[in-house]
Protein backbone atom coordinates (compact mmCIF):
# COMPACT_ATOMS: atom_id res chain seq x y z
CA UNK A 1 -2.60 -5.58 -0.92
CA UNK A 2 -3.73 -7.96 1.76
CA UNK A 3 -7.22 -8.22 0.05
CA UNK A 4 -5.36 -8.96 -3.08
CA UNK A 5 -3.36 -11.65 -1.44
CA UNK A 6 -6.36 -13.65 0.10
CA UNK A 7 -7.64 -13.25 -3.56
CA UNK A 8 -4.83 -15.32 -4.50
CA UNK A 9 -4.53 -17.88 -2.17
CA UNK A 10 -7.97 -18.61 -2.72
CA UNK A 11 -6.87 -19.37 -6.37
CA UNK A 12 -7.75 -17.19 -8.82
CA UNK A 13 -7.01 -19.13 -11.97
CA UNK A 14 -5.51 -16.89 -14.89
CA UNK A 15 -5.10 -20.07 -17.19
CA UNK A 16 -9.17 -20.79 -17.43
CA UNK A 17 -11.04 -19.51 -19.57
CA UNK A 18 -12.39 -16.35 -17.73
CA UNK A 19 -15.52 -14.44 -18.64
CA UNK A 20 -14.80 -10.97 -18.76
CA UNK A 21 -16.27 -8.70 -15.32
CA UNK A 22 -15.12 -5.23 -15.65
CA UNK A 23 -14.87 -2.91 -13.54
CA UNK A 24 -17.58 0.08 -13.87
CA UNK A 25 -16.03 3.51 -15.96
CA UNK A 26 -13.43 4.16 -18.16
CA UNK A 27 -11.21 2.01 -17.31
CA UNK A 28 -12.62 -1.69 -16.84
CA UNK A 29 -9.29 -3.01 -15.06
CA UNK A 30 -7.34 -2.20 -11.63
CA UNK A 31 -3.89 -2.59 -11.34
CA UNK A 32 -1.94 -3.74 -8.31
CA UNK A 33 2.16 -3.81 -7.85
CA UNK A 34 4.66 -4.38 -5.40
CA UNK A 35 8.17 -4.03 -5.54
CA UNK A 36 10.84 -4.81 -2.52
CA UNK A 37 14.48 -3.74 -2.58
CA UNK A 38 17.02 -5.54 -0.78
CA UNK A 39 17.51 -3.08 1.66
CA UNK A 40 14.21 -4.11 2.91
CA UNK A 41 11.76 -1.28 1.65
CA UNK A 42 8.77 -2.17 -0.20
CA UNK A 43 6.59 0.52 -2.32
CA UNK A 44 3.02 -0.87 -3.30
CA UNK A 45 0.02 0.71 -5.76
CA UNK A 46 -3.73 -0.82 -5.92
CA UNK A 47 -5.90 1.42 -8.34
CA UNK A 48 -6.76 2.47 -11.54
CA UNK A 49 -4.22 2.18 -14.23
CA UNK A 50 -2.61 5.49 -15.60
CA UNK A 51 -0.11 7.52 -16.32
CA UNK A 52 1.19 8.47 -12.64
CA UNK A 53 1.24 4.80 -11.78
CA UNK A 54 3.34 3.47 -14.62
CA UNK A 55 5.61 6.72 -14.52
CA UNK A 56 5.86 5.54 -10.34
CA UNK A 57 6.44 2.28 -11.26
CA UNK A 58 9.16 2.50 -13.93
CA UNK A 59 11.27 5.34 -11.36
CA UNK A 60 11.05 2.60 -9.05
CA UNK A 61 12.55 -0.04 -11.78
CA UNK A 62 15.76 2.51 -12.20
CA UNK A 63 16.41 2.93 -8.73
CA UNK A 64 20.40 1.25 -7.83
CA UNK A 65 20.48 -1.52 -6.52
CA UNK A 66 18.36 -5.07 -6.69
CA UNK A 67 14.59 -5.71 -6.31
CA UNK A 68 11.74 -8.17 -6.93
CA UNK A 69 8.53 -6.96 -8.15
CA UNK A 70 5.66 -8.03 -8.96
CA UNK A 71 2.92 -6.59 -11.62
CA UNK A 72 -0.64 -7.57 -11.84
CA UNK A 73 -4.07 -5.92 -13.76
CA UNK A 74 -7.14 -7.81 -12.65
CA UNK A 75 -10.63 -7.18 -13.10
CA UNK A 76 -13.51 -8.27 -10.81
CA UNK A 77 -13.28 -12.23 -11.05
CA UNK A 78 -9.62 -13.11 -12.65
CA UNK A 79 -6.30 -11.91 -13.49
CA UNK A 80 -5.79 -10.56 -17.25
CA UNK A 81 -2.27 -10.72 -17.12
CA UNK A 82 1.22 -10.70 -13.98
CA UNK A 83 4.78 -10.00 -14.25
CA UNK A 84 7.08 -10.94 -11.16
CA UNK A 85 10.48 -9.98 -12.10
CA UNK A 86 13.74 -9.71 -10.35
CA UNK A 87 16.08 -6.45 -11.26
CA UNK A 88 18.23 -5.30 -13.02
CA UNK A 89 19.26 -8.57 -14.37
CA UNK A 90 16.08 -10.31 -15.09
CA UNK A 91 17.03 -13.42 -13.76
CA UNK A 92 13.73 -14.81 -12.63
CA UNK A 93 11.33 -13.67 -14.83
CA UNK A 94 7.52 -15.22 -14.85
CA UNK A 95 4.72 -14.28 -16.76
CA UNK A 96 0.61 -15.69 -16.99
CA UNK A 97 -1.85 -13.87 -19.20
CA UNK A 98 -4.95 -14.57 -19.68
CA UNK A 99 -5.13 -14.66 -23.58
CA UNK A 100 -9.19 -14.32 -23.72
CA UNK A 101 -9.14 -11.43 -20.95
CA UNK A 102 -6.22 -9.46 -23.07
CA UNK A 103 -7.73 -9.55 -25.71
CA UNK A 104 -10.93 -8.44 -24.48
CA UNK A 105 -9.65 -5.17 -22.54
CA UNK A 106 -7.03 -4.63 -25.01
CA UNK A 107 -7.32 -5.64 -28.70
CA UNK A 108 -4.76 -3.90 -30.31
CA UNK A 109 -2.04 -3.70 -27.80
CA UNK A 110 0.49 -5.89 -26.97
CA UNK A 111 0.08 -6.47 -23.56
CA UNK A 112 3.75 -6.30 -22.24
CA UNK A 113 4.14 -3.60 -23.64
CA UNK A 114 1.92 -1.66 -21.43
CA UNK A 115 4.70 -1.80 -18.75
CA UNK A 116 7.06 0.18 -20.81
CA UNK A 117 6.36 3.85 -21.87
CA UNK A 118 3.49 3.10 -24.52
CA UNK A 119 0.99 5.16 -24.04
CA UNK A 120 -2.92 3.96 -24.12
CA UNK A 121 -5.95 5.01 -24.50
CA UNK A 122 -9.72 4.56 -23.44
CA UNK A 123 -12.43 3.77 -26.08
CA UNK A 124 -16.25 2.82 -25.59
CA UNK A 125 -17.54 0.32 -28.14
CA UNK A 126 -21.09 0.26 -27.38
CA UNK A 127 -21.44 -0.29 -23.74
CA UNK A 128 -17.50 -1.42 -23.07
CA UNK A 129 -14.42 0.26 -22.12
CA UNK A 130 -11.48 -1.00 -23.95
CA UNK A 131 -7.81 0.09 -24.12
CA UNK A 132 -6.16 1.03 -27.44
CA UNK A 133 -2.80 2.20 -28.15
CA UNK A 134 -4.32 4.52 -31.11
CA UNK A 135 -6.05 8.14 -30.49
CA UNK A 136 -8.68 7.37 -32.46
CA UNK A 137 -9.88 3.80 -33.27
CA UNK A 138 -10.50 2.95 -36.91
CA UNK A 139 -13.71 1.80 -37.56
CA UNK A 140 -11.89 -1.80 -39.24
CA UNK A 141 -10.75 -2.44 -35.33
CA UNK A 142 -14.26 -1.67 -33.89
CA UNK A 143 -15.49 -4.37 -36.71
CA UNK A 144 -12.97 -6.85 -35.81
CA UNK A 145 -13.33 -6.21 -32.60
CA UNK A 146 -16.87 -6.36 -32.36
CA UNK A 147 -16.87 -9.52 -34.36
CA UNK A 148 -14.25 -11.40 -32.21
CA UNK A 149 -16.80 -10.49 -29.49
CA UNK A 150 -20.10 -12.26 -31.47
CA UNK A 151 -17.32 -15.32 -32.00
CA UNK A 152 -16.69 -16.07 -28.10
CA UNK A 153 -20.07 -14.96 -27.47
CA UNK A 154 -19.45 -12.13 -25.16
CA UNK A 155 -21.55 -9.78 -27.20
């Protein structure tokens, strides 16, 4: 986490229009989180995203009592999207996405929504690693997809 906060203080801008570095493998983004509870602990994850994080992650969310968190998925040179949040009332909630990066790692999802208990897959489309809510990708998302790609010229 302290890496990740020099990161940020050096500004990594999530607003610009970021060309996509992934990460090598299946899964092109890392994920980092931190959430504090007002009794002073603090529980913290930098890694791959999966499963056992987001299952971690939401048990933390329905622990008693209030806590701040904050939820971030990077890849090597920006932020794709963050959620800082306080709970169980969201009373301070603040979100940045990076529209071009989610849509690069993640076509077809929703990107919220991967906070919650949808689950997602890995696909490779030619050399890339992309994230897909469906099993199996139909071959109309791989076209669109592959077209949006030729359009921003990241093909």
């Amino acid at each position: 986490m302290k890496k990740w906060k020099k990161k940020d203080a050096d500004g990594m801008n999530i607003t610009a229009a970021a060309t996509p570095r992934p990460f090598p493998g299946k899964t092109p983004t890392r994920v980092a989180w931190e959430v504090l509870f007002n009794d002073g602990t603090t529980q913290t994850y930098l890694g791959k995203p999966s499963a056992t994080s987001y299952q971690r992650f939401r048990k933390l969310m329905l622990r008693p009592g209030m806590c701040w968190y904050r939820f971030r998925e990077f890849d090597r040179g920006s932020v794709v999207a963050e959620i800082t949040d306080l709970t169980p009332v969201p009373l301070v909630r603040f979100t940045r996405r990076n529209g071009r990066l989610c849509t690069y790692y993640k076509p077809d999802i929703n990107w919220q929504i991967v906070l919650g208990s949808t689950r997602f897959y890995s696909h490779q489309i030619g050399r890339r690693w992309i994230y897909s809510g469906l099993g199996v990708l139909p071959a109309a998302n791989r076209t669109a997809y592959t077209n949006w790609l030729a359009a921003e010229g990241l093909s």
